[in-house]
N, C-alpha and C. Protein backbone atom coordinates (compact mmCIF):
# COMPACT_ATOMS: atom_id res chain seq x y z
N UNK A 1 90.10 -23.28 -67.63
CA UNK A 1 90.00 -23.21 -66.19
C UNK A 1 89.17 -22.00 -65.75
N UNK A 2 89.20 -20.94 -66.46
CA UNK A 2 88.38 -19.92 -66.05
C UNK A 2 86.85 -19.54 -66.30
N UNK A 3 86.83 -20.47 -67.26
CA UNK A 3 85.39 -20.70 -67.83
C UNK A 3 84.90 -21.39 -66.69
N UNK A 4 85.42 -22.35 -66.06
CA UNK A 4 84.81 -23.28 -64.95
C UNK A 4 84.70 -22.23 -63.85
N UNK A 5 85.23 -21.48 -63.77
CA UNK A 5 85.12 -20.75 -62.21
C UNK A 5 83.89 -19.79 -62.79
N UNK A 6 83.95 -18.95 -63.72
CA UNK A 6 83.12 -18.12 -64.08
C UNK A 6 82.16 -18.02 -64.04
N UNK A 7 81.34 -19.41 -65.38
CA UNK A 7 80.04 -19.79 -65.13
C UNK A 7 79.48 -19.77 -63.21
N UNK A 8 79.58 -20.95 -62.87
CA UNK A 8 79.15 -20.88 -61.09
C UNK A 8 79.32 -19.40 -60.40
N UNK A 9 80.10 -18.88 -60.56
CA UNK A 9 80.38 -17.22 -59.97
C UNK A 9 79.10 -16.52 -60.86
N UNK A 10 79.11 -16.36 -62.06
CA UNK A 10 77.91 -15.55 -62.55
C UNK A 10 76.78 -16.02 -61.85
N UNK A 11 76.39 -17.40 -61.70
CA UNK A 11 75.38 -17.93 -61.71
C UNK A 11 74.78 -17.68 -60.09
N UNK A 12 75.72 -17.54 -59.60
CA UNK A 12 75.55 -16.96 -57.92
C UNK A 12 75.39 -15.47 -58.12
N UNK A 13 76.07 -14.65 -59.16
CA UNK A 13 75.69 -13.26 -58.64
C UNK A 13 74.22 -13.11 -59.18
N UNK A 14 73.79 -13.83 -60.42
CA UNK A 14 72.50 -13.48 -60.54
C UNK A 14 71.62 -14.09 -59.66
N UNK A 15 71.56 -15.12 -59.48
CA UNK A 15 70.39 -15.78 -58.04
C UNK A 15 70.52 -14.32 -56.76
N UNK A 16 71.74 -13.81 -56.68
CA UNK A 16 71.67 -12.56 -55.62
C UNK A 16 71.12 -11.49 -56.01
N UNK A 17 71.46 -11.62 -57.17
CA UNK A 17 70.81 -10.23 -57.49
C UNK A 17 68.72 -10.56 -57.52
N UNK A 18 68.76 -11.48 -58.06
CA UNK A 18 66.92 -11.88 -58.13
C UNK A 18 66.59 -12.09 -56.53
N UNK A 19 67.61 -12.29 -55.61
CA UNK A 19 67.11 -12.63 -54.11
C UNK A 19 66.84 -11.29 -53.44
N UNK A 20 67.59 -10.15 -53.87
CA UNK A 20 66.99 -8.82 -53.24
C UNK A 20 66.23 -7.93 -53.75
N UNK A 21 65.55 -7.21 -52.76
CA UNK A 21 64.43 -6.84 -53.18
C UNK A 21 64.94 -5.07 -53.42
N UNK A 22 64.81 -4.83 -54.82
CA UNK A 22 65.18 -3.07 -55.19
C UNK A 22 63.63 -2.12 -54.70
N UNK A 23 62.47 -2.60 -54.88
CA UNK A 23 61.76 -1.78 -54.45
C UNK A 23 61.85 -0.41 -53.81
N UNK A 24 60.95 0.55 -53.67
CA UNK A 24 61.46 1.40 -52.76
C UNK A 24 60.36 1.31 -51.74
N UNK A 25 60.74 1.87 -50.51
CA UNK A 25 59.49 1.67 -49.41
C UNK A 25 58.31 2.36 -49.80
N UNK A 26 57.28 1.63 -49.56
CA UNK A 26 55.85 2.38 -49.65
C UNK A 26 55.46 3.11 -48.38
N UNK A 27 56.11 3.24 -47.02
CA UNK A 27 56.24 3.77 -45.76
C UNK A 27 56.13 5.19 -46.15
N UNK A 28 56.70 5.83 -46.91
CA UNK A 28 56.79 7.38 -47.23
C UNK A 28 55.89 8.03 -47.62
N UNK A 29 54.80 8.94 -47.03
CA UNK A 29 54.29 9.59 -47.90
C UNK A 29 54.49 11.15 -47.98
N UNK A 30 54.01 12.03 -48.73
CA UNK A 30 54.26 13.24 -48.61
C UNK A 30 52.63 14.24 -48.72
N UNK A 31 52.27 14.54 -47.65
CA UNK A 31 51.31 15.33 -47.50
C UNK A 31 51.48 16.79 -47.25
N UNK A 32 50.78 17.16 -47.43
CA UNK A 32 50.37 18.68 -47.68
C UNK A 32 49.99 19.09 -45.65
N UNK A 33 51.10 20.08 -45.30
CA UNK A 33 50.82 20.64 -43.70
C UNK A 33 50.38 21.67 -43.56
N UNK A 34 49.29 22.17 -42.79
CA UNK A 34 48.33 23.03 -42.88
C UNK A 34 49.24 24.39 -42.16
N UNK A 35 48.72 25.35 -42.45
CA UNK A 35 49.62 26.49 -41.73
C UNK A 35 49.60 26.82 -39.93
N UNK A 36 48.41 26.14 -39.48
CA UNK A 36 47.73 26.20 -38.58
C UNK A 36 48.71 25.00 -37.48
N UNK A 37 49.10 24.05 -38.29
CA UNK A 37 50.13 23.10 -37.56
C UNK A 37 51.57 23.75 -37.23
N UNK A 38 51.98 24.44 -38.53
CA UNK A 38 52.89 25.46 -38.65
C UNK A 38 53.10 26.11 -37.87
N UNK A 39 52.22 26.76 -37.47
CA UNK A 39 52.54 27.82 -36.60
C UNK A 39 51.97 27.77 -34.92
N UNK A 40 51.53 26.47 -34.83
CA UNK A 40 51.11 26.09 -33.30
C UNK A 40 52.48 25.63 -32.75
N UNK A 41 53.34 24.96 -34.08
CA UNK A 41 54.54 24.49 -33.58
C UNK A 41 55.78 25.52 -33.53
N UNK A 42 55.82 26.60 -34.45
CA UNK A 42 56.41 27.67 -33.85
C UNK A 42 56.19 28.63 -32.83
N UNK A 43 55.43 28.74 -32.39
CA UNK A 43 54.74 29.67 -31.42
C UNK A 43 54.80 28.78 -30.13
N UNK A 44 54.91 27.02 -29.94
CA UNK A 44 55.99 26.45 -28.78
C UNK A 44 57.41 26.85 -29.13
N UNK A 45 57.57 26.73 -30.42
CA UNK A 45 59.04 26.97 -29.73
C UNK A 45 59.43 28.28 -29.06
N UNK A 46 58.84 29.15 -29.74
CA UNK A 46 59.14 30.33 -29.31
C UNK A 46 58.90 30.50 -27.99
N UNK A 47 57.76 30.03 -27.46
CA UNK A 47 57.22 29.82 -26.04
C UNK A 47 58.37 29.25 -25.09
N UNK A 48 59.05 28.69 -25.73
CA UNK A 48 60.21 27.29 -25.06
C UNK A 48 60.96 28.70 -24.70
N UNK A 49 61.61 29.64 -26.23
CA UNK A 49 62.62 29.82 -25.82
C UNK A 49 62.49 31.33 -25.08
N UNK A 50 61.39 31.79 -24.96
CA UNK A 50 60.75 32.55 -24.43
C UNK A 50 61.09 32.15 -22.72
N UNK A 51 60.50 31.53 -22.32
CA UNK A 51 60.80 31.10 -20.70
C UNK A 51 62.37 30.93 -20.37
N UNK A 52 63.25 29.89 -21.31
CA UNK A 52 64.16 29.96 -21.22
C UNK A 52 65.21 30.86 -21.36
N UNK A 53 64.93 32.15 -21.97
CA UNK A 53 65.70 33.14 -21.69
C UNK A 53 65.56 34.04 -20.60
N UNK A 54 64.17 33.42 -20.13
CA UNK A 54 63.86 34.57 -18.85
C UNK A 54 64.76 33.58 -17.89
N UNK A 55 64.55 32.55 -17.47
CA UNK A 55 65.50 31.65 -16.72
C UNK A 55 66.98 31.79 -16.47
N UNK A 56 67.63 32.49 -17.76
CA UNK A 56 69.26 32.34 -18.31
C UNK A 56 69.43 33.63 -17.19
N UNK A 57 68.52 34.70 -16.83
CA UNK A 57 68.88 36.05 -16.65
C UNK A 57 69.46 36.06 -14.87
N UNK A 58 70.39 36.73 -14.77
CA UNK A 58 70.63 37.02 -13.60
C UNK A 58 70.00 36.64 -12.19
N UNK A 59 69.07 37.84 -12.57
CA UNK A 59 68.16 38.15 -11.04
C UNK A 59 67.20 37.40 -11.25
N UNK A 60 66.76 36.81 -12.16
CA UNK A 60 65.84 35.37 -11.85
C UNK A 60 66.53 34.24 -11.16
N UNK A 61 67.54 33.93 -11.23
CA UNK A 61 68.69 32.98 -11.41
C UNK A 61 68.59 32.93 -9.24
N UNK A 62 69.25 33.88 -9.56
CA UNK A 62 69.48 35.02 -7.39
C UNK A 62 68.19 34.72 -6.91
N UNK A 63 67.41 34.99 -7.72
CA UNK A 63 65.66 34.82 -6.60
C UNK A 63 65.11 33.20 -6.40
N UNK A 64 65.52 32.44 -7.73
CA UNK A 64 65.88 31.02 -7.36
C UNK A 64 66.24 30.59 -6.62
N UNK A 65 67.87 30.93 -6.64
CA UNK A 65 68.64 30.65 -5.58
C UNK A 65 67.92 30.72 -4.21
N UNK A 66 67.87 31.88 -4.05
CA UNK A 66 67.09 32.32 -2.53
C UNK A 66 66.48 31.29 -2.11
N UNK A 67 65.71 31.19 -3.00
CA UNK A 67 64.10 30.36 -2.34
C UNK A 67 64.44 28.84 -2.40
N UNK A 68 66.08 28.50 -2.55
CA UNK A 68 65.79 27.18 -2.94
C UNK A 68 65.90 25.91 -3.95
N UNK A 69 65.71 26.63 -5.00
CA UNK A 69 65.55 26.24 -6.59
C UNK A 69 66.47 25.70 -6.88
N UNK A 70 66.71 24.77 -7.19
CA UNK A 70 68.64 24.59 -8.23
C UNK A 70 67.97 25.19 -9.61
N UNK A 71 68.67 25.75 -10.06
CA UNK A 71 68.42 26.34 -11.55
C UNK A 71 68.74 25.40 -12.91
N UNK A 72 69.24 24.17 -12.79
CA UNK A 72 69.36 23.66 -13.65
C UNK A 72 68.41 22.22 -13.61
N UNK A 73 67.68 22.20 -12.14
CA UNK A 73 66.73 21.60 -12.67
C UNK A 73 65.50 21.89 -12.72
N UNK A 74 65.16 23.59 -12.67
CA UNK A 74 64.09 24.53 -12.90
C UNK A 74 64.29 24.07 -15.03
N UNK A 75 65.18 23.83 -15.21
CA UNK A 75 65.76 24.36 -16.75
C UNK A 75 65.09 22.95 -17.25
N UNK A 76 65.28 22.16 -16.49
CA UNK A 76 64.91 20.61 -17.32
C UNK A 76 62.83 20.43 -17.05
N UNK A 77 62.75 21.41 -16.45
CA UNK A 77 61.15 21.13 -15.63
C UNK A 77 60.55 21.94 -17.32
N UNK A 78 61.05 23.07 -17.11
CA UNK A 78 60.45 23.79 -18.21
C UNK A 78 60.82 23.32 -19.60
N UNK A 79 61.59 22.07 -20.04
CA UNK A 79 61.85 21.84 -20.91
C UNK A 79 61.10 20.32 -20.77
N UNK A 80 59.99 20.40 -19.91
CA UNK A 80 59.42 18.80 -19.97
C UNK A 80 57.75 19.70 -19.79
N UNK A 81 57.76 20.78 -19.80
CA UNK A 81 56.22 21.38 -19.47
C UNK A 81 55.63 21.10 -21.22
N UNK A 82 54.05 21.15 -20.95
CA UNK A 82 53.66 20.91 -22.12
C UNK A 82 53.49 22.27 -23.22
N UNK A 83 52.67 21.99 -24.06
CA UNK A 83 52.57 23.44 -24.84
C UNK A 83 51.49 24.26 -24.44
N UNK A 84 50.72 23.64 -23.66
CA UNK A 84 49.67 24.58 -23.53
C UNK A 84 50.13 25.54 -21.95
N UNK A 85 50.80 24.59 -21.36
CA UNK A 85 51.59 25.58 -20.37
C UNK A 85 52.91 26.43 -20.25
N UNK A 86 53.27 25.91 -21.48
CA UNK A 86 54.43 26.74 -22.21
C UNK A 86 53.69 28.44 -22.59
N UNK A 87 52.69 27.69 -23.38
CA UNK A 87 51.67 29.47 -23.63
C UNK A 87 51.29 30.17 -22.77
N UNK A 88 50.84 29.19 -21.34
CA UNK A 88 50.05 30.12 -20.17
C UNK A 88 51.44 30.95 -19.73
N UNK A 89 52.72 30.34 -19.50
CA UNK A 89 53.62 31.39 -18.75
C UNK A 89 53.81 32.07 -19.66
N UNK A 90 54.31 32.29 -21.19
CA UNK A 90 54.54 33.03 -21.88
C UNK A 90 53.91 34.35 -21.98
N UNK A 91 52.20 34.22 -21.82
CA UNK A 91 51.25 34.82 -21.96
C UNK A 91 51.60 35.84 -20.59
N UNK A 92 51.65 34.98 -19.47
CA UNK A 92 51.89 35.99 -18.44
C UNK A 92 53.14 36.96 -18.25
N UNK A 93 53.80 36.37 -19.00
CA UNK A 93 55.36 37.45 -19.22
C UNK A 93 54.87 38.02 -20.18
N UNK A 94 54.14 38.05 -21.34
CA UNK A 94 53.96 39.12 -22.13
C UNK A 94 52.40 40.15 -21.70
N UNK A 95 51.98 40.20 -20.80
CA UNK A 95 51.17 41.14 -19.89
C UNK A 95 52.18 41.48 -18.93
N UNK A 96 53.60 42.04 -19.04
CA UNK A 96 53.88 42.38 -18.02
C UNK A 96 54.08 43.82 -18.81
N UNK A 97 54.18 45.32 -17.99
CA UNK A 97 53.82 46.42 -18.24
C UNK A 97 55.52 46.30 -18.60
N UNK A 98 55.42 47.75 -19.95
CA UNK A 98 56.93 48.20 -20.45
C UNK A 98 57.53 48.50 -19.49
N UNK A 99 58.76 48.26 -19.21
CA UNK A 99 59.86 49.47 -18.19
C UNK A 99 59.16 48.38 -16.88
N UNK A 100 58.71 47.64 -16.65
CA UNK A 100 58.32 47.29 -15.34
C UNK A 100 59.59 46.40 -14.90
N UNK A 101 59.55 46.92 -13.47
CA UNK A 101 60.61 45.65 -12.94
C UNK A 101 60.54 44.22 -13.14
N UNK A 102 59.24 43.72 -13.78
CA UNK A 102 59.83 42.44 -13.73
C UNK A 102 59.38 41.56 -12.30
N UNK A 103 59.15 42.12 -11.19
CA UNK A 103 59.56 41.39 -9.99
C UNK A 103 58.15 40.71 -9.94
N UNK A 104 57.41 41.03 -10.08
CA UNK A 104 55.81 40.13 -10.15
C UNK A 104 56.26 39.01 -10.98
N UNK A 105 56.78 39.16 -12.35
CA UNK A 105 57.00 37.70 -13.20
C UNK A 105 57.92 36.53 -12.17
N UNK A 106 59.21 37.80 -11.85
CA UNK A 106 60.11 36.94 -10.89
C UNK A 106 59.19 35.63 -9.89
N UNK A 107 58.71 36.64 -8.97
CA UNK A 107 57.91 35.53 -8.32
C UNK A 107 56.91 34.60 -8.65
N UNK A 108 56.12 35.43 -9.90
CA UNK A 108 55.28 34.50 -10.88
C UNK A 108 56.00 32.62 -11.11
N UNK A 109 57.17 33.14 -11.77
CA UNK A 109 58.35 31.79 -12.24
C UNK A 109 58.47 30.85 -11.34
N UNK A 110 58.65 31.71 -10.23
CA UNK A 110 59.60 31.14 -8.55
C UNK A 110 58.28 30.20 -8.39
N UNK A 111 56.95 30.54 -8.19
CA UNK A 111 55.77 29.85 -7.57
C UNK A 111 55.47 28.90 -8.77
N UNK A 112 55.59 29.46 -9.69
CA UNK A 112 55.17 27.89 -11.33
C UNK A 112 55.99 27.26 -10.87
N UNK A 113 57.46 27.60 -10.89
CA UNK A 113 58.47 26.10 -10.78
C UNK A 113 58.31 25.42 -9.22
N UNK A 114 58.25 26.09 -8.45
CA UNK A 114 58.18 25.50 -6.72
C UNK A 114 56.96 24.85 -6.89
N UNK A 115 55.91 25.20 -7.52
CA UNK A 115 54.28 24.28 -7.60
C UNK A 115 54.50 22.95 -8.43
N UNK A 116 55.70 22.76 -9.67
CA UNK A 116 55.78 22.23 -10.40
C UNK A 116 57.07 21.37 -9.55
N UNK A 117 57.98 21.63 -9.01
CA UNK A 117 58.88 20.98 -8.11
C UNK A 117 57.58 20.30 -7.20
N UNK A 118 56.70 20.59 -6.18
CA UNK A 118 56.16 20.35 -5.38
C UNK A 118 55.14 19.28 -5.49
N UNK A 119 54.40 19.17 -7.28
CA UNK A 119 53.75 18.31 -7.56
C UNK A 119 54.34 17.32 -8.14
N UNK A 120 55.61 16.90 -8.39
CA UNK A 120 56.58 16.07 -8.70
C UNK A 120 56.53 15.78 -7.58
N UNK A 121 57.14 16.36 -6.12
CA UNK A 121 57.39 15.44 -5.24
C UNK A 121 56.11 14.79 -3.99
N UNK A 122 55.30 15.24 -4.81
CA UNK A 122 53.74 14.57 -3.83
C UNK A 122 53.77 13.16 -4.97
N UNK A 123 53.88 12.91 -6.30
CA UNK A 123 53.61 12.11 -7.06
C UNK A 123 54.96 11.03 -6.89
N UNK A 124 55.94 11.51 -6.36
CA UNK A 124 57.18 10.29 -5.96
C UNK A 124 57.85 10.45 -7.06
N UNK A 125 58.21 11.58 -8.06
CA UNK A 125 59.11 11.45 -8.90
C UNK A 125 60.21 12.07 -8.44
N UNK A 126 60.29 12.71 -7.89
CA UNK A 126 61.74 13.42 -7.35
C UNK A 126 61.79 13.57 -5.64
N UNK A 127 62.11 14.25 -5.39
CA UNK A 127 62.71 14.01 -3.85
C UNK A 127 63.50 15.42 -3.98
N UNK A 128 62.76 16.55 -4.05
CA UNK A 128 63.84 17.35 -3.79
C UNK A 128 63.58 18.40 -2.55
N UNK A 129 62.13 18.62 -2.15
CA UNK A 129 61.74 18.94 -0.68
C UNK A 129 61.70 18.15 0.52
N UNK A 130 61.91 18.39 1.12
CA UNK A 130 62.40 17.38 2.85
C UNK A 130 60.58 17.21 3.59
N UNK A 131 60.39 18.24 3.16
CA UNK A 131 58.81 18.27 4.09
C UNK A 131 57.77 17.54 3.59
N UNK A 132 58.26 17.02 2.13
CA UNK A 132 56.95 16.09 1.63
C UNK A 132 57.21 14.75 1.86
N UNK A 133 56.18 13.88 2.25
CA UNK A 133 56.52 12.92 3.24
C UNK A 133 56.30 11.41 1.99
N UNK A 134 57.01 11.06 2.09
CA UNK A 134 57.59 10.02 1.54
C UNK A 134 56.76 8.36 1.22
N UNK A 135 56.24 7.81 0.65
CA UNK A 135 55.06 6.86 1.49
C UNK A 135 56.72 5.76 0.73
């Protein structure tokens, strides 16, 4: 009786086994990354987290406020900016003089993000100024 079940049971696991395919994907390759890619892509991040710590700080936060800003969706703007404008603000926070207050960048930030709020809402993606008129 077990010979009868057996045979047909083997005979199905091998047809399964010949029906799948073991291969491995040919999708993979492994190339050689230049240092130059390397480090365009660290030097965004750093850029990223560069702005974003100036953002986290207090009295940036208060001068936001002031003018307007919600700060958490100043936080999502700069986390959708590209890399080459990730570098331009970076660049301008790092020309700012030692020991300096700071308050030129402050407003520097305040006018990138309000220009960057402002050209969102001429293009109809957001709605967060009252004065831009709606088509």
């Amino acid at each position: 009786m077990l010979r009868k079940v057996i045979k047909p049971m083997s005979c199905l696991v091998i047809l399964g086994f010949l029906l799948f395919d073991f291969s491995a994907p040919t999708m993979a390759q492994a190339q050689l990354i230049g240092t130059d890619a390397v480090m365009t892509v660290k030097a965004a991040e750093g850029n990223r987290g560069k702005v974003m710590a100036f953002l986290d700080r207090e009295d940036v936060q208060q001068a936001m406020v002031a003018q307007g800003v919600d700060v958490s969706e100043a936080r999502k703007r700069v986390a959708s900016l590209s890399e080459a404008e990730l570098a331009k603000v970076a660049q301008a926070m790092d020309q700012l003089p030692a020991g300096g207050d700071g308050l030129g960048a402050v407003i520097g930030a305040i006018v990138l993000i309000f220009l960057v709020l402002l050209i969102t809402d001429i293009a109809g993606l957001t709605n967060v100024f009252s004065f831009v008129r709606q088509r």
